[in-house]
N, C-alpha and C. Protein backbone atom coordinates (compact mmCIF):
# COMPACT_ATOMS: atom_id res chain seq x y z
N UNK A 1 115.61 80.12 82.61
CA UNK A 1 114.55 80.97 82.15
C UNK A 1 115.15 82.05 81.27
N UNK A 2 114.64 82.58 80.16
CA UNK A 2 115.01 83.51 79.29
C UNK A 2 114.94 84.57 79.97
N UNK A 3 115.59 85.32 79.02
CA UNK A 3 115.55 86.89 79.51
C UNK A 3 114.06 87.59 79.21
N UNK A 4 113.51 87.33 78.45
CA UNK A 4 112.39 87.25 77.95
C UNK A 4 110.61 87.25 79.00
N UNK A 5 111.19 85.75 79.39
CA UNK A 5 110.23 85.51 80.33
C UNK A 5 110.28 85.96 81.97
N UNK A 6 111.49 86.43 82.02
CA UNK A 6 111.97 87.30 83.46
C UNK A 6 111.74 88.71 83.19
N UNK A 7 111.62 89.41 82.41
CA UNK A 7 110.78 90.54 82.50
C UNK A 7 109.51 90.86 82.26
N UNK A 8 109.12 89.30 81.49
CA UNK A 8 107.46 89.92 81.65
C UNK A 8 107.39 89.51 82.77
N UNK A 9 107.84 88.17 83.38
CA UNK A 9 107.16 88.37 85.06
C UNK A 9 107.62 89.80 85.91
N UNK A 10 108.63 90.22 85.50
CA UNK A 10 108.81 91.36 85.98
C UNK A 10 107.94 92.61 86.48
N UNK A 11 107.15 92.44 84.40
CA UNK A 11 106.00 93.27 84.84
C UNK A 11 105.33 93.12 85.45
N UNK A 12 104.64 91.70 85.53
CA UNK A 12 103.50 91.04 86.45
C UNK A 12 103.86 91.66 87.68
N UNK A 13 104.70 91.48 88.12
CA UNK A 13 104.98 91.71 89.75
C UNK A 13 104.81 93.25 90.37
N UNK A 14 105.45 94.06 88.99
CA UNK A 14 105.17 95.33 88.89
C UNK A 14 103.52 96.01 89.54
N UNK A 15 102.76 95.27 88.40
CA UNK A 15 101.25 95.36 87.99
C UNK A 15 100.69 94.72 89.64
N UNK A 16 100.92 93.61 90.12
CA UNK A 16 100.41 92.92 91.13
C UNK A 16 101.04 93.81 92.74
N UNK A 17 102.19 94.54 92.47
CA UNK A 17 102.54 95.26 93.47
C UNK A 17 101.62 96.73 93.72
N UNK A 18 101.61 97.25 92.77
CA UNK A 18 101.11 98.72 92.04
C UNK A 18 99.47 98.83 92.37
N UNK A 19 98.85 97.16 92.20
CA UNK A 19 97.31 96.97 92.68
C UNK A 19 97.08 96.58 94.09
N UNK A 20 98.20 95.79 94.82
CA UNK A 20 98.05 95.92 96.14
C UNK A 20 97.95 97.19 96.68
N UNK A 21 99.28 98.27 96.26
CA UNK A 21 99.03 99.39 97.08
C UNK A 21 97.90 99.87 96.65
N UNK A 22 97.22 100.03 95.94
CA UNK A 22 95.93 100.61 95.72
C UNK A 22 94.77 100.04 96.22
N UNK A 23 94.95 98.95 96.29
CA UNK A 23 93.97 98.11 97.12
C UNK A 23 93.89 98.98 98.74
N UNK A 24 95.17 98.57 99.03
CA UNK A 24 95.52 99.08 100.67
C UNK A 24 94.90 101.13 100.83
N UNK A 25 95.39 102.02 99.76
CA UNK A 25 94.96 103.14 99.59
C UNK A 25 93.75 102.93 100.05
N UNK A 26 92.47 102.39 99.25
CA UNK A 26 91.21 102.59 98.94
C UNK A 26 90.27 102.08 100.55
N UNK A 27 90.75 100.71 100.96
CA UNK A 27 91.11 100.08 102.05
C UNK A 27 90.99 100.99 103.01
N UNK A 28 92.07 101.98 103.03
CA UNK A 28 92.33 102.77 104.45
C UNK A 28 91.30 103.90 104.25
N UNK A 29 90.80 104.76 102.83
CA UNK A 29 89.93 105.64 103.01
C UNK A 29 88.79 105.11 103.71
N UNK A 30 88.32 103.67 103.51
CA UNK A 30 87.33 103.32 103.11
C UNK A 30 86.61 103.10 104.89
N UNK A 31 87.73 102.72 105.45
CA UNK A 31 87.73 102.86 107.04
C UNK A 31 87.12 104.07 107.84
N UNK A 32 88.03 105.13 107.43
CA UNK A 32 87.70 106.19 107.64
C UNK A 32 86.54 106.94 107.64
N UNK A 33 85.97 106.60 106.33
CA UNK A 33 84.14 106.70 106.19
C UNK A 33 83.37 105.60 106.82
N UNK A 34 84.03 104.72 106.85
CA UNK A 34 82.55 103.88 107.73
C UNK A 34 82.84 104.41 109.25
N UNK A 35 84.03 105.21 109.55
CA UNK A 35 84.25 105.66 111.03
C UNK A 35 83.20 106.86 111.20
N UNK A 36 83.32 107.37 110.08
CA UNK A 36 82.75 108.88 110.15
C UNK A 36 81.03 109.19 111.54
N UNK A 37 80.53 108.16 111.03
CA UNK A 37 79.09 108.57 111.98
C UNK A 37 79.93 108.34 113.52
N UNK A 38 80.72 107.48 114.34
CA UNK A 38 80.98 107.16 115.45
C UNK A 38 82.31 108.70 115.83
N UNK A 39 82.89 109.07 114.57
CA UNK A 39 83.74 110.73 114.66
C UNK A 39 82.81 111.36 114.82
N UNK A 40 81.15 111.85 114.48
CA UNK A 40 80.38 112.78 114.28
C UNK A 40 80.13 112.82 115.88
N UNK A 41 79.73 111.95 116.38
CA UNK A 41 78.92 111.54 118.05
C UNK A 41 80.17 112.00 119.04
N UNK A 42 81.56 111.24 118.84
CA UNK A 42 82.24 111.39 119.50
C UNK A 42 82.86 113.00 119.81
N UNK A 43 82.93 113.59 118.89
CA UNK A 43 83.37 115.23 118.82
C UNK A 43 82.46 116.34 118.71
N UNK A 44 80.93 115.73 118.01
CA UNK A 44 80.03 116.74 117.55
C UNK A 44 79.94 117.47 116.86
N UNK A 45 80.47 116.69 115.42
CA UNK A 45 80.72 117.63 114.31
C UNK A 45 79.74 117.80 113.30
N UNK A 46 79.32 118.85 112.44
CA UNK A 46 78.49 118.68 111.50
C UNK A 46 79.09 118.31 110.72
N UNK A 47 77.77 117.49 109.22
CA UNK A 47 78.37 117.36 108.05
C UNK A 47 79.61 117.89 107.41
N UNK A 48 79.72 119.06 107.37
CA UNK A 48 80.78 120.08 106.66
C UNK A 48 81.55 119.31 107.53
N UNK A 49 81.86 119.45 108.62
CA UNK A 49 83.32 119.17 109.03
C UNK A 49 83.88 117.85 109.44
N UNK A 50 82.63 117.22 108.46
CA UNK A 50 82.75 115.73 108.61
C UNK A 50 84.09 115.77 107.55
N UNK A 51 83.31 115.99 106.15
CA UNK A 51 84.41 116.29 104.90
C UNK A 51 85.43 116.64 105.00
N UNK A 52 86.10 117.55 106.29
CA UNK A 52 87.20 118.36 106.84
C UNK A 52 87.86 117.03 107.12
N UNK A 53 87.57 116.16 108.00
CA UNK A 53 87.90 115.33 108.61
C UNK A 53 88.61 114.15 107.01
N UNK A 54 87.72 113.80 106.43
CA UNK A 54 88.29 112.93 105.31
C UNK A 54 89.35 114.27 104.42
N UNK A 55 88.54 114.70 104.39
CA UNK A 55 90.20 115.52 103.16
C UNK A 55 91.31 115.52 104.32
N UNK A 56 91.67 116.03 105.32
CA UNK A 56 92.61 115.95 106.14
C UNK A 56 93.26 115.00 106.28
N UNK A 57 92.56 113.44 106.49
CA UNK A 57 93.03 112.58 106.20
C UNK A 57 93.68 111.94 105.24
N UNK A 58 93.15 111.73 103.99
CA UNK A 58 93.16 111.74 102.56
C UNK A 58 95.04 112.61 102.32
N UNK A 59 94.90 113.73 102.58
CA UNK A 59 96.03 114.55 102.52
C UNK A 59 97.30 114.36 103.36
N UNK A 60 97.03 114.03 104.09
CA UNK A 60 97.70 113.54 105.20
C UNK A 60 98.65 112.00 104.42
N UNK A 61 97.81 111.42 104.14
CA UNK A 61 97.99 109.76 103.85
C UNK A 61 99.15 110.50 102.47
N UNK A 62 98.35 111.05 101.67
CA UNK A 62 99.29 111.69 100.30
C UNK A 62 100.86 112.22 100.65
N UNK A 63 100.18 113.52 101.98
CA UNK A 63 101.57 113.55 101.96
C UNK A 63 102.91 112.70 102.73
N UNK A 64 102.29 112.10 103.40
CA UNK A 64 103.35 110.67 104.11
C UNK A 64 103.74 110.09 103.25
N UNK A 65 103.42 109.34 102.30
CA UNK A 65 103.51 108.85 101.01
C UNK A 65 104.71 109.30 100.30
N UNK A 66 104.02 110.43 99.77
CA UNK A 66 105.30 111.17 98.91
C UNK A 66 106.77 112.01 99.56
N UNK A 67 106.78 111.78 100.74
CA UNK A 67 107.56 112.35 101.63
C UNK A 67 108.57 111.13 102.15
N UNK A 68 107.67 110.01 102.23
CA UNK A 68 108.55 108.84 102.29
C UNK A 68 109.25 108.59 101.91
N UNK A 69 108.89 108.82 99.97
CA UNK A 69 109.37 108.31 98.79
C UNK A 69 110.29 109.36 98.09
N UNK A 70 110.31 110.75 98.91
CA UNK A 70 111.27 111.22 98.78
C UNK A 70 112.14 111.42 99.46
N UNK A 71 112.23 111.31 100.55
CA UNK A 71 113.20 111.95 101.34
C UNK A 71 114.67 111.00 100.86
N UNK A 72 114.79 109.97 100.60
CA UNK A 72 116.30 109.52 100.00
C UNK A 72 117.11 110.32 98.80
N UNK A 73 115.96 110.78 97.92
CA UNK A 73 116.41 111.19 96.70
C UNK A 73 116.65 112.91 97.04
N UNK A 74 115.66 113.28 97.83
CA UNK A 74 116.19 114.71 98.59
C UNK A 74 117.68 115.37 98.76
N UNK A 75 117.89 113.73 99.94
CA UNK A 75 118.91 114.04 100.35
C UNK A 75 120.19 113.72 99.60
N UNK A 76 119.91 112.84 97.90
CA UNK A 76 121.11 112.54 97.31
C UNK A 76 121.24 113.76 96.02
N UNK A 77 119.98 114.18 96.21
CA UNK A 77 120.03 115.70 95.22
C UNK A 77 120.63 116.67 95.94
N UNK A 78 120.76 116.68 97.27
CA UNK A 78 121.35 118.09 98.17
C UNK A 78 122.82 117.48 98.22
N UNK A 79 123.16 116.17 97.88
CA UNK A 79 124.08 116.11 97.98
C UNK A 79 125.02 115.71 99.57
N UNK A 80 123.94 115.42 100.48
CA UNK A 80 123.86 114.61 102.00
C UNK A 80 124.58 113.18 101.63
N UNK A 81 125.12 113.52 102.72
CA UNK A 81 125.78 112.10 103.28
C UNK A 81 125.43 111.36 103.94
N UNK A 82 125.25 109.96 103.79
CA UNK A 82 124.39 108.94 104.67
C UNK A 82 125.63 108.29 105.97
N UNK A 83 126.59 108.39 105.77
CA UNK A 83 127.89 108.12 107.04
C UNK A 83 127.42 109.19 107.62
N UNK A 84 127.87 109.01 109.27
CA UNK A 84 127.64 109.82 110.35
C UNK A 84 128.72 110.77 110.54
């Protein structure tokens, strides 16, 4: 195979990786709101703090995410050692 045709599949894989996780993102909010009326009963929350409940979440998910995806580069910018 060319060099050619190994990086456009490259991209493909890129593009097909990049839409799963977004799939999975949208996926997990999407849970969360169809949970919402059975969270409202179970705790007794009003509307307003229904919204509390999804942004918290929402934020939550963001920052796991980006905390994941940094913490290697964190620790090779501080200059940490991965040997014990």
């Amino acid at each position: 195979m060319s060099s050619t045709a190994t990086r456009r599949m490259g991209g493909w894989g890129v593009l097909v990786l990049v839409a799963l996780a977004q799939f999975i993102v949208i996926l997990d909010t999407t849970i969360v709101n169809v949970a919402l009326p059975s969270i409202q009963s179970s705790f007794g929350l009003s509307p307003e703090n229904l919204q509390w409940v999804v942004t918290a979440y929402t934020l939550v998910s963001a920052v796991s995410c980006c905390s994941a995806d940094a913490s290697p580069t964190c620790s090779d910018a501080s200059g940490g050692s991965s040997s014990p």
